[in-house]
Structure formats: structure tokens, C-alpha cells
C-alpha atoms as a PDB file:
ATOM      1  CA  UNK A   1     -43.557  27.452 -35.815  1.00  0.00           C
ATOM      2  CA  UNK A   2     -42.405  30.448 -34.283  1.00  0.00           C
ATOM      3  CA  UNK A   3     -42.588  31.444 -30.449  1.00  0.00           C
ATOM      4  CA  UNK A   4     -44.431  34.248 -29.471  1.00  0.00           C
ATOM      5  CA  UNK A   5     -42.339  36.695 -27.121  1.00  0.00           C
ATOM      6  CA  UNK A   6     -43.763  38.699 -24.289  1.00  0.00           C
ATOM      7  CA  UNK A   7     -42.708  42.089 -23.775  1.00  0.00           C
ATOM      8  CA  UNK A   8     -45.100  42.686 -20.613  1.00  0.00           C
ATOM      9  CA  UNK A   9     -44.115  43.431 -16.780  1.00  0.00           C
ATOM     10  CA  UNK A  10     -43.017  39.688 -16.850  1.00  0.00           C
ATOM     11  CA  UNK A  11     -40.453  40.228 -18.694  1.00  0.00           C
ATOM     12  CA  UNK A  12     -38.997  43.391 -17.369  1.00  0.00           C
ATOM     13  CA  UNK A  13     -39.489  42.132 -14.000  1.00  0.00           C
ATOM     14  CA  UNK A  14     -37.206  39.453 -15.477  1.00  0.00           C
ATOM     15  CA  UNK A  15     -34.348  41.414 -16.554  1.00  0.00           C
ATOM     16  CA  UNK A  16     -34.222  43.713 -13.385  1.00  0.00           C
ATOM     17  CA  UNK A  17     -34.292  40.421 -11.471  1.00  0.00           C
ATOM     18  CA  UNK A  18     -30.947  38.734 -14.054  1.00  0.00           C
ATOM     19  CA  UNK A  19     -29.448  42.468 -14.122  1.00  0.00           C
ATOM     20  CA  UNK A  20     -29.640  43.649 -10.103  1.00  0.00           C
ATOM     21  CA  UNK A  21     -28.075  39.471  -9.025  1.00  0.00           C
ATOM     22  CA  UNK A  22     -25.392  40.026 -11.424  1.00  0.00           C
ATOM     23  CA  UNK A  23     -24.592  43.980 -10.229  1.00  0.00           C
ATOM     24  CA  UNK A  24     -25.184  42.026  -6.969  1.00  0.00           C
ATOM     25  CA  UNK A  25     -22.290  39.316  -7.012  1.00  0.00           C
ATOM     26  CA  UNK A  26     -19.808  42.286  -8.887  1.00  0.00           C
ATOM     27  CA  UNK A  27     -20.794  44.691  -5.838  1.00  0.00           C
ATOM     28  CA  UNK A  28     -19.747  41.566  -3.415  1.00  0.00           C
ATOM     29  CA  UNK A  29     -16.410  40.844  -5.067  1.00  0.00           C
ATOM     30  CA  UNK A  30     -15.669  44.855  -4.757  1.00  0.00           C
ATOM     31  CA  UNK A  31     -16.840  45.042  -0.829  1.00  0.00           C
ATOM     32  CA  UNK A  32     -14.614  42.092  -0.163  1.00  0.00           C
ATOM     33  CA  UNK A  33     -11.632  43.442  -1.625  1.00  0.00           C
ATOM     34  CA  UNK A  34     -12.483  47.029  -0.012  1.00  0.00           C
ATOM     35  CA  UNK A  35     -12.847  45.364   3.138  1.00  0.00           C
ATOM     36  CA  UNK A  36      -9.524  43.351   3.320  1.00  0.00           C
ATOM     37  CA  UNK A  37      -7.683  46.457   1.532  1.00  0.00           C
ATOM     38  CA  UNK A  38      -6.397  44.631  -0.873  1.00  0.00           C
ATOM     39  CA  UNK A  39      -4.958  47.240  -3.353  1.00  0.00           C
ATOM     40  CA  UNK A  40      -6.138  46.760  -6.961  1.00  0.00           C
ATOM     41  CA  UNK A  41      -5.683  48.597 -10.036  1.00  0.00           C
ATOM     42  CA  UNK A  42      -9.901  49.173  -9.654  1.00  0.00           C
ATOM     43  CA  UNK A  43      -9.033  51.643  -6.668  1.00  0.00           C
ATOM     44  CA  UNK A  44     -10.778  54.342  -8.400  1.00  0.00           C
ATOM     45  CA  UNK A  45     -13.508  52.598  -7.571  1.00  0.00           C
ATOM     46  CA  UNK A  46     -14.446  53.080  -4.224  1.00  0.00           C
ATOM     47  CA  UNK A  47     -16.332  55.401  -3.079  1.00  0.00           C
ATOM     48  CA  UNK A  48     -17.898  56.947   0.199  1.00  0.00           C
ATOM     49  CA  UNK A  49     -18.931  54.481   2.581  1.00  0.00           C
ATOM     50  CA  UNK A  50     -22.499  56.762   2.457  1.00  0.00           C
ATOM     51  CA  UNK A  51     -22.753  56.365  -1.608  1.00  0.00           C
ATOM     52  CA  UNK A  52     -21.366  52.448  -1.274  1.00  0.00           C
ATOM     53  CA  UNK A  53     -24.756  52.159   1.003  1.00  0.00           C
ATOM     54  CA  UNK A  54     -26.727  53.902  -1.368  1.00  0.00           C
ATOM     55  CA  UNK A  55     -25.844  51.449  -4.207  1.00  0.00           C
ATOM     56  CA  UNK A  56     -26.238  48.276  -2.452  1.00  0.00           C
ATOM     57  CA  UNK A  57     -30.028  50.227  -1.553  1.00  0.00           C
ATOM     58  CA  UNK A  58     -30.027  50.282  -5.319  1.00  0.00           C
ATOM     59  CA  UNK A  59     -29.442  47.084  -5.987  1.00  0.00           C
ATOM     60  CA  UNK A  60     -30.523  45.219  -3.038  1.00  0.00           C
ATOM     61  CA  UNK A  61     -34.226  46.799  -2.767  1.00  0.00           C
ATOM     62  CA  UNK A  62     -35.670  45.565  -6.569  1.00  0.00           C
ATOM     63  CA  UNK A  63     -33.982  42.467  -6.287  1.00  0.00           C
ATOM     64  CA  UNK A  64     -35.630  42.164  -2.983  1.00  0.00           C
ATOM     65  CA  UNK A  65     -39.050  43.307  -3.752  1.00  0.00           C
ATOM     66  CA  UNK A  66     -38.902  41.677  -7.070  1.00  0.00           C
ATOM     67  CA  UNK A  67     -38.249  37.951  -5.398  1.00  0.00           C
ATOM     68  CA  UNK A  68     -41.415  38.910  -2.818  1.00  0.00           C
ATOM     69  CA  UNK A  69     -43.104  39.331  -6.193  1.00  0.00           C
ATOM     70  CA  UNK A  70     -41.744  35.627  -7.470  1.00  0.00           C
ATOM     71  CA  UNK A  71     -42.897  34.312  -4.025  1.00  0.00           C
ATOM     72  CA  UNK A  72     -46.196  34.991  -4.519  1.00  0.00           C
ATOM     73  CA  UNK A  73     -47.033  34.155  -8.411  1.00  0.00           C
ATOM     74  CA  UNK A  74     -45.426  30.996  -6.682  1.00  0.00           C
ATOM     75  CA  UNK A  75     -48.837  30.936  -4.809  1.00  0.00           C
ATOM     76  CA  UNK A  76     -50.649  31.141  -7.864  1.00  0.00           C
ATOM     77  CA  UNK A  77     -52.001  34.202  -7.782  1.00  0.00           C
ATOM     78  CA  UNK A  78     -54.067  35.848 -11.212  1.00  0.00           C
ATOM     79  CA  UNK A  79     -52.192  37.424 -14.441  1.00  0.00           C
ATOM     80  CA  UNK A  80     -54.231  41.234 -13.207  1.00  0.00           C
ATOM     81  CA  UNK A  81     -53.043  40.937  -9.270  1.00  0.00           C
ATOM     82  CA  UNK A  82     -49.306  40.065 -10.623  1.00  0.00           C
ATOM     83  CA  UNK A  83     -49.076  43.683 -12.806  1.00  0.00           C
ATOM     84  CA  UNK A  84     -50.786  45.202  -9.587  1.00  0.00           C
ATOM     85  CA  UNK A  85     -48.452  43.361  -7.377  1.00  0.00           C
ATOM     86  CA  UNK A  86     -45.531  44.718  -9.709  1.00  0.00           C
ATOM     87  CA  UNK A  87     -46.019  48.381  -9.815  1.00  0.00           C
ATOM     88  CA  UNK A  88     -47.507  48.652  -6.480  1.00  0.00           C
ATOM     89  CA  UNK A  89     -43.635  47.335  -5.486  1.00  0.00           C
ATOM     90  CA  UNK A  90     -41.843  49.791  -7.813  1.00  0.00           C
ATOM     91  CA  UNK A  91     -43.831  52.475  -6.146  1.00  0.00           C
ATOM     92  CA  UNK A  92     -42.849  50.886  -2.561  1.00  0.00           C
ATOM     93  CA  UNK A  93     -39.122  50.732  -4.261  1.00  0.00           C
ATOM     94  CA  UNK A  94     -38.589  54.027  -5.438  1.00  0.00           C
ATOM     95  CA  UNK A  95     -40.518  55.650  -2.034  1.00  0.00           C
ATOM     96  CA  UNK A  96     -37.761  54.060   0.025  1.00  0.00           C
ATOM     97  CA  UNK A  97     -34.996  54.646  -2.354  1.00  0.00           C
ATOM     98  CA  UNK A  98     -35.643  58.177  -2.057  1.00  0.00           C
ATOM     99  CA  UNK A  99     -36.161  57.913   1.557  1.00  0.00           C
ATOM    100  CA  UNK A 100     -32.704  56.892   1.467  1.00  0.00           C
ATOM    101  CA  UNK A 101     -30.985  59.306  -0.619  1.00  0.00           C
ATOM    102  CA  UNK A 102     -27.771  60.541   0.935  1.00  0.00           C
END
């Protein structure tokens, strides 16, 4: 028998969670080398400290708001209040991300 797959907000909320931890731990690795000025071959790299902000706000914010989301299906809340939940966060997201904009 073959699974059905869901292609909802479930699942996108998914990926962004998987995608923005992994973008996450590679922005990590770069900060500590930039920090301790360790010369790499990846020197091209680095950037502004005001655009190096900006893309941990990037990545930081939906992972974030996305695990707030987590939190609370965690509390059991309805199918309907989760897809509310979700957009009403990406709104939230990209309001502040703007806000933010260098």
C-alpha cells in the first residue's frame, strides 16, 4: 500500500525548519572562523558586519518563529489554528525582516 504525502503548510514549514538549522550550523562554522581570523581559501566570503547581521536575521527569525509554531501544535492545538498560526508568523517574519533591512 502506498503512503499518502502531504504537500500542505506542514510540510513546508518542515523544510524551512531542516533548510534554515542547516544554513544555521554552516553560518556558525563561518562566524567562528571570521572571528578568530583564521585565513581560509572561503575569504571571499565575508561580508559587511551590517549584511552578516542581516543573514543571521534571515536565518535566525523563521527558524525561530517556526519552533514557536512546533511549541504549540506540541499543545495540541486544531489542524485550522496551526495554518493560521503559520501564516500569521510569516507575516510577523517578513514585517521584521524588512524592519531590519540594512
Amino acid at each position: 500500500m502506498e503512503k499518502e504525502r502531504a504537500y500542505g503548510t506542514g510540510m513546508w514549514a518542515w523544510l524551512l525548519q531542516r533548510v534554515t538549522g542547516l544554513l544555521l550550523v554552516f553560518y556558525l562554522f563561518i562566524h567562528i572562523v571570521w572571528a578568530h581570523g583564521i585565513k581560509t581559501p572561503f575569504d571571499f566570503m565575508f561580508v559587511e558586519f551590517k549584511t552578516a547581521v542581516f543573514i543571521l536575521l534571515l536565518l535566525v527569525l523563521p527558524h525561530a518563529l517556526n519552533g514557536f509554531r512546533v511549541f504549540a501544535i506540541d499543545f495540541g492545538i486544531e489542524d485550522r489554528t496551526q495554518k493560521l498560526l503559520f501564516w500569521a508568523l510569516v507575516i510577523i517574519g517578513v514585517l521584521v525582516i524588512i524592519w531590519g533591512v540594512p
